[in-house]
Protein backbone atom coordinates (compact mmCIF):
# COMPACT_ATOMS: atom_id res chain seq x y z
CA UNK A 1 -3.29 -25.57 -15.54
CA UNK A 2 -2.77 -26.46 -12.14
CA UNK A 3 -4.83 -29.56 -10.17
CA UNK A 4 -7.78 -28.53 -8.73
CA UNK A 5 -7.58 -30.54 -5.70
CA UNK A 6 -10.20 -28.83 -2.85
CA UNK A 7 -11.08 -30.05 0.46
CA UNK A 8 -14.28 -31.54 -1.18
CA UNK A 9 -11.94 -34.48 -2.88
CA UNK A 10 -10.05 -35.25 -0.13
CA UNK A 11 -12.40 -36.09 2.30
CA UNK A 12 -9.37 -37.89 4.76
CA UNK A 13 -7.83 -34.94 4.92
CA UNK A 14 -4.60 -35.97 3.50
CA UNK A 15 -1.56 -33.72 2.18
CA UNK A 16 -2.14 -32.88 -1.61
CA UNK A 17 -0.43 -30.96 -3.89
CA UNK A 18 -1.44 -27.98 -5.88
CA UNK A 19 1.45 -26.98 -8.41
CA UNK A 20 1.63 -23.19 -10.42
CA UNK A 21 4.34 -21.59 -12.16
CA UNK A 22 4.74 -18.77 -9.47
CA UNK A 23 2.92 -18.88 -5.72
CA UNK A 24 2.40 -15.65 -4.35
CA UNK A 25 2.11 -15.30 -0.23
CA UNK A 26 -0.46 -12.26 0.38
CA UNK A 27 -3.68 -11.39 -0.97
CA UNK A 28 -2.97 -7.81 -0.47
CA UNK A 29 -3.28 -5.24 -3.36
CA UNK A 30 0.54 -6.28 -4.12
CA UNK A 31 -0.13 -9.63 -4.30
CA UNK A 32 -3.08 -9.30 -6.53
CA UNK A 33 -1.99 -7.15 -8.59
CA UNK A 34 0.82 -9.01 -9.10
CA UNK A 35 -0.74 -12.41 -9.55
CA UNK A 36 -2.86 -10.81 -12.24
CA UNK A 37 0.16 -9.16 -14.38
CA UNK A 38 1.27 -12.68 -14.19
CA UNK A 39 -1.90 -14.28 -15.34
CA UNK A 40 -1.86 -13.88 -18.80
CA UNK A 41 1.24 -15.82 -19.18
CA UNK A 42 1.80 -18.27 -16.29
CA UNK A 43 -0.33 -20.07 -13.73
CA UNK A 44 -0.91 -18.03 -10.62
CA UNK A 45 -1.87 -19.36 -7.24
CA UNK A 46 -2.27 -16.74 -4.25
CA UNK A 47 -2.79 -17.49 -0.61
CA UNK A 48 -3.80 -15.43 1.74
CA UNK A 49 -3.98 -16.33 5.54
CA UNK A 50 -7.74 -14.43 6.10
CA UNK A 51 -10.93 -15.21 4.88
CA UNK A 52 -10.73 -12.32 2.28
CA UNK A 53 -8.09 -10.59 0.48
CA UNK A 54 -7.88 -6.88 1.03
CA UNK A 55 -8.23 -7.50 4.91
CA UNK A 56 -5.43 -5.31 6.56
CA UNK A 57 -3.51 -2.70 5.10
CA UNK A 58 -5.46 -2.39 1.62
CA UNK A 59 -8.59 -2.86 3.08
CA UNK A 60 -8.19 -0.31 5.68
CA UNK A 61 -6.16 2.48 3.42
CA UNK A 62 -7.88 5.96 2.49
CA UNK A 63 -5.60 6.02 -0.24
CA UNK A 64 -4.54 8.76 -2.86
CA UNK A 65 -2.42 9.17 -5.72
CA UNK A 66 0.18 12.31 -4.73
CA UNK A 67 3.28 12.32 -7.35
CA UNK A 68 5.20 13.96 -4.99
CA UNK A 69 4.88 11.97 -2.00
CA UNK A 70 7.84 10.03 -0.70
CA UNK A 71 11.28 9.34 -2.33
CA UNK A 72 12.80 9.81 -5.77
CA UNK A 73 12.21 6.43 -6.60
CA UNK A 74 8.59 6.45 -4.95
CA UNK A 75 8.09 9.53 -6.83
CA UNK A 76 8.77 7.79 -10.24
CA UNK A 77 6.65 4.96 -9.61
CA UNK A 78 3.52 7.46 -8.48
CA UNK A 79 4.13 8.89 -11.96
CA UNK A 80 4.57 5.42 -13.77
CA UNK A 81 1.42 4.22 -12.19
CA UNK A 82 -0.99 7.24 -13.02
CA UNK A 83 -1.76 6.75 -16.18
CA UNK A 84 -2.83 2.98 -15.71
CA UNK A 85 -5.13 4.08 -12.72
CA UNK A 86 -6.69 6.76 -14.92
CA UNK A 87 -7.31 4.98 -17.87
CA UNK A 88 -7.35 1.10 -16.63
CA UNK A 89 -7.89 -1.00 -19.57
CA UNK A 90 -8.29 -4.71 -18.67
CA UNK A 91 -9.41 -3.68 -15.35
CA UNK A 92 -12.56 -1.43 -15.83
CA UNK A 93 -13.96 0.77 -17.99
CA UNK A 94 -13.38 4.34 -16.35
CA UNK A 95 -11.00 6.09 -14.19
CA UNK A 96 -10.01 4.32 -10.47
CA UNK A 97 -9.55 8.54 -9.72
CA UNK A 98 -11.69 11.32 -8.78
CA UNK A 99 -10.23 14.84 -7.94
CA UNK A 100 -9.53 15.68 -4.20
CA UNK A 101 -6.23 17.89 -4.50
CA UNK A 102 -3.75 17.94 -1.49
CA UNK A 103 -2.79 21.09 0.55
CA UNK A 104 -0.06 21.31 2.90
CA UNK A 105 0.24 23.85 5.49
CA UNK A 106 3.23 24.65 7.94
CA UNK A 107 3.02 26.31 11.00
CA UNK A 108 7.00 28.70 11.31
CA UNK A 109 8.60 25.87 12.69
CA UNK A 110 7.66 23.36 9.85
CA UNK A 111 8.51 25.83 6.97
CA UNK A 112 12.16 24.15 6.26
CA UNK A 113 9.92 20.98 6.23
CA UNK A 114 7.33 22.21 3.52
CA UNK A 115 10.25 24.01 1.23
CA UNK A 116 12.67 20.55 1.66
CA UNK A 117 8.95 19.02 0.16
CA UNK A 118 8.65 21.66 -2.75
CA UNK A 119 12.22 20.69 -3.68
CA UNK A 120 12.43 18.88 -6.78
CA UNK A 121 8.33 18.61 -6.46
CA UNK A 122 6.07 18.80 -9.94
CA UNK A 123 2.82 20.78 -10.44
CA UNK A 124 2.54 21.92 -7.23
CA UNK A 125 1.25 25.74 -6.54
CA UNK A 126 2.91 28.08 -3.35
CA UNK A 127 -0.31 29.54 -1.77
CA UNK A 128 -0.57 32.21 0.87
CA UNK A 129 -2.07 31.77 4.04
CA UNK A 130 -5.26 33.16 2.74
CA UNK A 131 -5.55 31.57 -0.16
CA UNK A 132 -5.28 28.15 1.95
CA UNK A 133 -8.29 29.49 4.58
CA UNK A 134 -10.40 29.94 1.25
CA UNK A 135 -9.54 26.44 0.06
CA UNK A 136 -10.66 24.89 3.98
CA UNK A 137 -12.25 27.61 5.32
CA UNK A 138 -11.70 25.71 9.36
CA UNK A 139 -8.03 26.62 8.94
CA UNK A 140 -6.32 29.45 11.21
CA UNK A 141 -5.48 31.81 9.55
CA UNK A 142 -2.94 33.51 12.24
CA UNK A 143 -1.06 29.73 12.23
CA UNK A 144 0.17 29.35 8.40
CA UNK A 145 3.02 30.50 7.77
CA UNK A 146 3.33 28.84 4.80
CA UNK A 147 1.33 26.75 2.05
CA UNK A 148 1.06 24.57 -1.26
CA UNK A 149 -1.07 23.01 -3.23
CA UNK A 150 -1.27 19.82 -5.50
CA UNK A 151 -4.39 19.98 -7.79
CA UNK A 152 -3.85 16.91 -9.33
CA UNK A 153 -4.11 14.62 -6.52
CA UNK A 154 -6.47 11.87 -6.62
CA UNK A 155 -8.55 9.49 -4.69
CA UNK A 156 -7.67 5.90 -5.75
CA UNK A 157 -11.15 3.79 -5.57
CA UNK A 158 -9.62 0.84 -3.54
CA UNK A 159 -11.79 -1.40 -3.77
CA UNK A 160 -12.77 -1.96 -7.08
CA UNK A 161 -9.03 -1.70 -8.40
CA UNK A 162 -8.47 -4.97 -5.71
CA UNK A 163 -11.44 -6.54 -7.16
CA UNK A 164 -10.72 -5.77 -10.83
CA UNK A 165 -7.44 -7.48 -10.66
CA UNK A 166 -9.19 -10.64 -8.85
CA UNK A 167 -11.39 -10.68 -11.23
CA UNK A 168 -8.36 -10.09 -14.04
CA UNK A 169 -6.33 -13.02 -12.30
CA UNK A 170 -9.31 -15.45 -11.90
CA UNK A 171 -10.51 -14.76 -15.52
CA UNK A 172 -6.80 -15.87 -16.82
CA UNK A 173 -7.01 -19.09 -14.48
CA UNK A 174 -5.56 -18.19 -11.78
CA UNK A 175 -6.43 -18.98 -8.49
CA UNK A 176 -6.85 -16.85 -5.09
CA UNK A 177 -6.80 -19.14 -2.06
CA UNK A 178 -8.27 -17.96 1.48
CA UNK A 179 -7.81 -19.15 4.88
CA UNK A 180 -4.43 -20.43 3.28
CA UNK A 181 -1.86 -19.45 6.24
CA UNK A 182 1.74 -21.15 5.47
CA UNK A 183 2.57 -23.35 8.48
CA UNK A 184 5.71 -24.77 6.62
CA UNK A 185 8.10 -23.75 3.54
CA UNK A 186 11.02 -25.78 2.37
CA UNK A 187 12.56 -25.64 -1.79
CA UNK A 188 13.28 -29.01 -3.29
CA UNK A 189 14.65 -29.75 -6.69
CA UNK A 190 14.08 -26.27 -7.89
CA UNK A 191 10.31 -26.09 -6.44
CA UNK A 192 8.98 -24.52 -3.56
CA UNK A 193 6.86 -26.15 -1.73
CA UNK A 194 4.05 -24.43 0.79
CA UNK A 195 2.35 -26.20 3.30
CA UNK A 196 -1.42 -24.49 4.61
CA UNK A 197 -3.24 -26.64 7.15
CA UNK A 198 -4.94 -28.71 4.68
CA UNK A 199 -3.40 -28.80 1.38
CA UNK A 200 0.37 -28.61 0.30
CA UNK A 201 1.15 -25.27 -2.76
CA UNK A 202 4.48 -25.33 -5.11
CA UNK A 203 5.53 -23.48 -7.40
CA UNK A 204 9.05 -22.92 -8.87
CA UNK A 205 9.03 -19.15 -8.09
CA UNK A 206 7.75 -17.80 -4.33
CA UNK A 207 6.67 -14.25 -4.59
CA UNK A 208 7.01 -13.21 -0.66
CA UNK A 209 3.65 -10.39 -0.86
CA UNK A 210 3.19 -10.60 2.73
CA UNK A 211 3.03 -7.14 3.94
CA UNK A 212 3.98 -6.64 7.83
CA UNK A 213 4.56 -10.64 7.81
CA UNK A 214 7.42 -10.40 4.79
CA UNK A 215 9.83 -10.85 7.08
CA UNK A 216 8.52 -13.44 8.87
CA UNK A 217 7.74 -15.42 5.61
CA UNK A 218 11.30 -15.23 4.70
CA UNK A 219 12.41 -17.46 7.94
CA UNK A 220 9.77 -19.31 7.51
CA UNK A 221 11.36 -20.01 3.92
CA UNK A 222 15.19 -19.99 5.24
CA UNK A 223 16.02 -16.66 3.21
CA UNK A 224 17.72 -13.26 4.90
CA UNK A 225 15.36 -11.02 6.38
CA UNK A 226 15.27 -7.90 4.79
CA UNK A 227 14.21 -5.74 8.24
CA UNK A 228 10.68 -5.21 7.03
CA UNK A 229 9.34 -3.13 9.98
CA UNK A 230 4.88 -2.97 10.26
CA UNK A 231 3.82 0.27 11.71
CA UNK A 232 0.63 1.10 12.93
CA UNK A 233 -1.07 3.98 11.23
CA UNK A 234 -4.64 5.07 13.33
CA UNK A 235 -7.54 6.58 11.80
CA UNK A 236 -10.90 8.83 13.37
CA UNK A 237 -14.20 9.61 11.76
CA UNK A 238 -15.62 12.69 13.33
CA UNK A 239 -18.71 14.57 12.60
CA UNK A 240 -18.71 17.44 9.40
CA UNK A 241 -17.90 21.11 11.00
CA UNK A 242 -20.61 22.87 11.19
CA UNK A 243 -22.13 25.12 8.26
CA UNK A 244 -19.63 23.87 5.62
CA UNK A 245 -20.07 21.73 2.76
CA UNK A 246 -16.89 19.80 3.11
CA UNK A 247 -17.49 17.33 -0.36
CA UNK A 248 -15.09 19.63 -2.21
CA UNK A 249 -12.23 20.28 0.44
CA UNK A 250 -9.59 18.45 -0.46
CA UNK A 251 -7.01 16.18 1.54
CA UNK A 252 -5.05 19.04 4.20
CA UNK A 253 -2.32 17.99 6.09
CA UNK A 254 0.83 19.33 8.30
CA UNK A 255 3.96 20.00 6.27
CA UNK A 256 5.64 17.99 9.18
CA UNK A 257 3.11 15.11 8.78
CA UNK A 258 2.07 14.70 11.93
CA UNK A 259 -1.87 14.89 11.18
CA UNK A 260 -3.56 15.15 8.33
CA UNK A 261 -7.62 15.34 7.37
CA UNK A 262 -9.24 14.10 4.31
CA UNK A 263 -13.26 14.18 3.44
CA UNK A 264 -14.64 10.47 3.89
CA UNK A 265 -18.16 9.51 3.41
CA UNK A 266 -19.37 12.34 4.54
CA UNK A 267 -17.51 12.96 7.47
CA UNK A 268 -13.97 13.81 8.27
CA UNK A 269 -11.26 11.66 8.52
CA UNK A 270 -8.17 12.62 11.05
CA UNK A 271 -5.21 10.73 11.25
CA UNK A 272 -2.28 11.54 13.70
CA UNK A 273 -0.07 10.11 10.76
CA UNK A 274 1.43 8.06 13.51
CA UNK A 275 4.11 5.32 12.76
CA UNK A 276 4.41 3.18 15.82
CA UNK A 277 6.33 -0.14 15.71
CA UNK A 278 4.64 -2.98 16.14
CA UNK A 279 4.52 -6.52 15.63
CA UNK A 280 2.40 -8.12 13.12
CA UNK A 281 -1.17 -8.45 14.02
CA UNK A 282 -4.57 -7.61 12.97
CA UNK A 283 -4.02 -3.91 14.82
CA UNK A 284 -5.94 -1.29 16.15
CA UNK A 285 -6.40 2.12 17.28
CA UNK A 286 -4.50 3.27 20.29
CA UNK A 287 -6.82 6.21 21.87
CA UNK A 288 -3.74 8.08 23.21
CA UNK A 289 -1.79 8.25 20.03
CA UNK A 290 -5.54 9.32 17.98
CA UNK A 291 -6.33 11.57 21.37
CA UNK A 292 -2.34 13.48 20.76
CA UNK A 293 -2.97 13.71 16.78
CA UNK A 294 -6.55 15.48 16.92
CA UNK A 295 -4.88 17.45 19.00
CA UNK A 296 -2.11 18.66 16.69
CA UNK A 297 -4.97 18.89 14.45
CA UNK A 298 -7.28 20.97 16.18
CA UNK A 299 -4.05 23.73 16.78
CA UNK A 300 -4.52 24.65 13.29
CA UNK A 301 -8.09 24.77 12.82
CA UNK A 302 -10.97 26.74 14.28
CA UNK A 303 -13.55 24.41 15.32
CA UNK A 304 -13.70 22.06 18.30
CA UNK A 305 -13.69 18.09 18.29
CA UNK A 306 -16.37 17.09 20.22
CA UNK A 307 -17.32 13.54 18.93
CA UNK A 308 -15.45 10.80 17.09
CA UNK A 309 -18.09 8.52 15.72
CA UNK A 310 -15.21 5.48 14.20
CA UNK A 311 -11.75 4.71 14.88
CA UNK A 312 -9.43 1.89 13.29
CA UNK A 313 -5.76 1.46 12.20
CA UNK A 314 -3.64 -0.25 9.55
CA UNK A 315 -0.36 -1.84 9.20
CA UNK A 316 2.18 -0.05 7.18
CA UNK A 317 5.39 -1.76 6.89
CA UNK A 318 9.10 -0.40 5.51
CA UNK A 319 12.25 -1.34 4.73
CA UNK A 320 15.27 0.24 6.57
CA UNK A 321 15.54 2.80 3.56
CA UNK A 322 11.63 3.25 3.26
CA UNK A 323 11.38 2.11 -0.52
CA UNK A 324 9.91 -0.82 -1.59
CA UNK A 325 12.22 -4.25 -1.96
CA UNK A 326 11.07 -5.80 -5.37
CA UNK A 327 13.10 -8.67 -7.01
CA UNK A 328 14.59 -11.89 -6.40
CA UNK A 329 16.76 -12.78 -3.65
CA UNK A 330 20.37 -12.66 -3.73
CA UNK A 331 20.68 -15.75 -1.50
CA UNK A 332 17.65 -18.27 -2.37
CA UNK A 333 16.84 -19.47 -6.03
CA UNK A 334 13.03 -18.88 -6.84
CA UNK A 335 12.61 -16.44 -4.34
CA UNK A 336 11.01 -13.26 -4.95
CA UNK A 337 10.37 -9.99 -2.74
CA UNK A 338 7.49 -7.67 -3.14
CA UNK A 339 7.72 -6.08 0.34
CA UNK A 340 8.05 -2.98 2.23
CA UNK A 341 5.43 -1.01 0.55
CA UNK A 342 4.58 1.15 3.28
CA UNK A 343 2.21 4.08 2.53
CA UNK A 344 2.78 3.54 -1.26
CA UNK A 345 1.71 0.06 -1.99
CA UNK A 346 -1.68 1.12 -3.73
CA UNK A 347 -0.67 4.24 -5.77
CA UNK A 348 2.16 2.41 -6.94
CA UNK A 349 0.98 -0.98 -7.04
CA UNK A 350 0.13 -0.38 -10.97
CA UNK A 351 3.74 -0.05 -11.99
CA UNK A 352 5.02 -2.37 -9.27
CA UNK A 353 2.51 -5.30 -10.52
CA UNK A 354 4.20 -4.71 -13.94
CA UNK A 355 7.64 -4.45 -13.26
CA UNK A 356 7.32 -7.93 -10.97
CA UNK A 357 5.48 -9.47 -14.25
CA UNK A 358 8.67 -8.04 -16.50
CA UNK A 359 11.29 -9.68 -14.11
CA UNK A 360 9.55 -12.80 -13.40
CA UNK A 361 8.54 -13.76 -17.13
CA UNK A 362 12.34 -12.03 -18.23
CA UNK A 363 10.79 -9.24 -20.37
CA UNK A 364 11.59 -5.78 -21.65
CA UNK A 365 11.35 -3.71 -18.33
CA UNK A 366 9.43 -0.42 -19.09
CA UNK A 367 10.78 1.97 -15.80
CA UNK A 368 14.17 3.55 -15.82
CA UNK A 369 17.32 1.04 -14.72
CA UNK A 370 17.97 3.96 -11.52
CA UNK A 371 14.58 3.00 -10.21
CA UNK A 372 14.90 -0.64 -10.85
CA UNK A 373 18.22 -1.06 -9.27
CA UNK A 374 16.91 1.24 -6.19
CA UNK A 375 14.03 -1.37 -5.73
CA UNK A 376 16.11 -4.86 -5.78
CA UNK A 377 16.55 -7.04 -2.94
CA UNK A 378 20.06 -7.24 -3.05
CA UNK A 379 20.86 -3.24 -2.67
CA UNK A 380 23.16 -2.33 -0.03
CA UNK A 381 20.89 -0.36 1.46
CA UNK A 382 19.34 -3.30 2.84
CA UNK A 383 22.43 -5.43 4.09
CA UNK A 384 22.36 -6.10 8.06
């Protein structure tokens, strides 16, 4: 077990050292999640650089499980992870998931869009234009040209699947550090070593968990970038339509992904589904990019926005190829990527947190070899 060396017992403030088998940098659902597969078998410190984990992109995602969203390899790990997030055992004792579904409609010029989606896609339904209006009765009829449905789509309960595997990694021994940023990361004799602005972290492996900052970790630590991009992605609460009961409609979005609306407390989430570059920061929404997306939004329904009672944003951040960069670097000993999760990191984050424990502690790995190899660091994909 590692030191327990607080500020409390070292009063002069002076440099100590708190040592771990791995270190993880990010208290984001990847690095949790991670730091808790780990637990059982290894001592696990995470730092995070806010007061709380959870505080940017996981805190701020309205996230779902949909198996066909994103790549082939993003595809497998939605499928690897749902079983785990409907039955988690070690984390709580029911389902993270409650239904919601996901329809997609295309106006004629997004058609190509929705079929190139349907392509190699798994229990979804074709619906007609009418059979979508009955589903979300706000939709225009006269603007679908096309339609589908995924029943099985689910709402992932965020909050207590972070908290469960806090709970999971604190309950091996591990600890989750706050207010923890790294000012300073250097590897001697086989150990990294992090420096926060009190107390000094090593560990022999670094798992880089950072999110938008990934990249900027990796200088920090003297290892090749891996051109992990953060996008902003901008959210609006607006007021129920009027006269419908809007509990049951599920998530409904353009084929073309350039809005989408989801039921949220009530309310109605919009999203312009925007995917602006931007540096890393604590962001926020930008009311001409959530002004242009209800707009796209309100083409294809019936009723008018006339309030928006919330707005905020998250960071989403990818990797030139848009898949997630998980294993060791090519080029520094000890160093481990768990980056450029994007709009995935949560409804993968159950297979992802597994396969990271498999590599790290060198045991049997459970998802196909294709999907491993299209996940490590050292693809070609990712070579600048």
């Amino acid at each position: 077990m590692a030191a327990q060396c607080g500020a409390a017992k070292n009063p002069k403030n002076i440099t100590m050292s708190e040592t771990s088998d791995f270190l993880i940098i990010g208290g984001g659902i990847a690095g949790i999640s991670a730091g808790a597969r780990l637990s059982g078998d290894a001592s696990v410190t995470v730092l995070e650089t806010e007061k709380s984990i959870g505080f940017h992109s996981t805190g701020r995602s309205a996230a779902m499980i949909i198996r066909n969203y994103g790549n082939a390899t993003l595809r497998a790990l939605n499928v690897a992870s749902y079983p785990f997030l409907e039955n988690p055992e070690g984390l709580s004792d029911h389902s993270l998931l409650s239904p919601r579904g996901e329809l997609m409609v295309a106006n004629e010029s997004e058609l190509p869009v929705l079929r190139a989606y349907l392509d190699g896609s798994i229990g979804v339904e074709t619906l007609t234009a009418q059979q979508a209006v009955e589903i979300v009765p706000i939709l225009r009829l006269d603007q679908i040209a096309g339609a589908a449905m995924e029943w099985d789509a689910q709402e992932i309960d965020v909050d207590r699947m972070l908290q469960g595997f806090a709970k999971m990694l604190r309950d091996n021994g591990g600890q989750i550090v706050t207010d923890a940023a790294a000012t300073k990361i250097t590897r001697k004799n086989g150990i990294w070593h992090v420096e926060t602005k009190q107390e000094e972290f090593s560990a022999p492996v670094l798992i880089n968990a950072a999110g938008g900052w990934a990249d900027s970790i990796s200088k920090l630590a003297g290892v090749t970038p891996k051109g992990i991009q953060p996008m902003r992605r901008s959210a609006a609460l607006i007021p129920p339509p009027d006269g419908h009961d809007i509990s049951r409609w599920p998530l409904f979005a353009s084929a073309a992904e350039n809005w989408y609306a989801k039921p949220e407390s009530g309310q109605l989430m919009v999203s312009p589904a925007d995917e602006d570059i931007v540096e890393p920061h604590d962001v926020w929404a930008e009311d001409m990019v959530l002004a242009e997306g209800i707009e796209r939004y309100s083409q294809m329904v019936m009723t008018d926005v006339t309030r928006i009672n919330h707005t905020w944003a998250g960071m989403r951040s990818f990797a030139p190829d848009r898949t997630l960069v998980v294993g060791f670097a090519p080029d520094a000993d000890g160093f481990f990527w768990l980056a450029g999760q994007g709009g995935y990191g949560i409804q993968t984050a159950a297979a992802v947190s597994q396969l990271v424990a498999d590599l790290c502690l060198e045991r049997e790995i459970g998802l196909d070899a294709g999907v491993v190899a299209a996940l490590d660091a050292g693809r070609k994909s990712l070579e600048q």
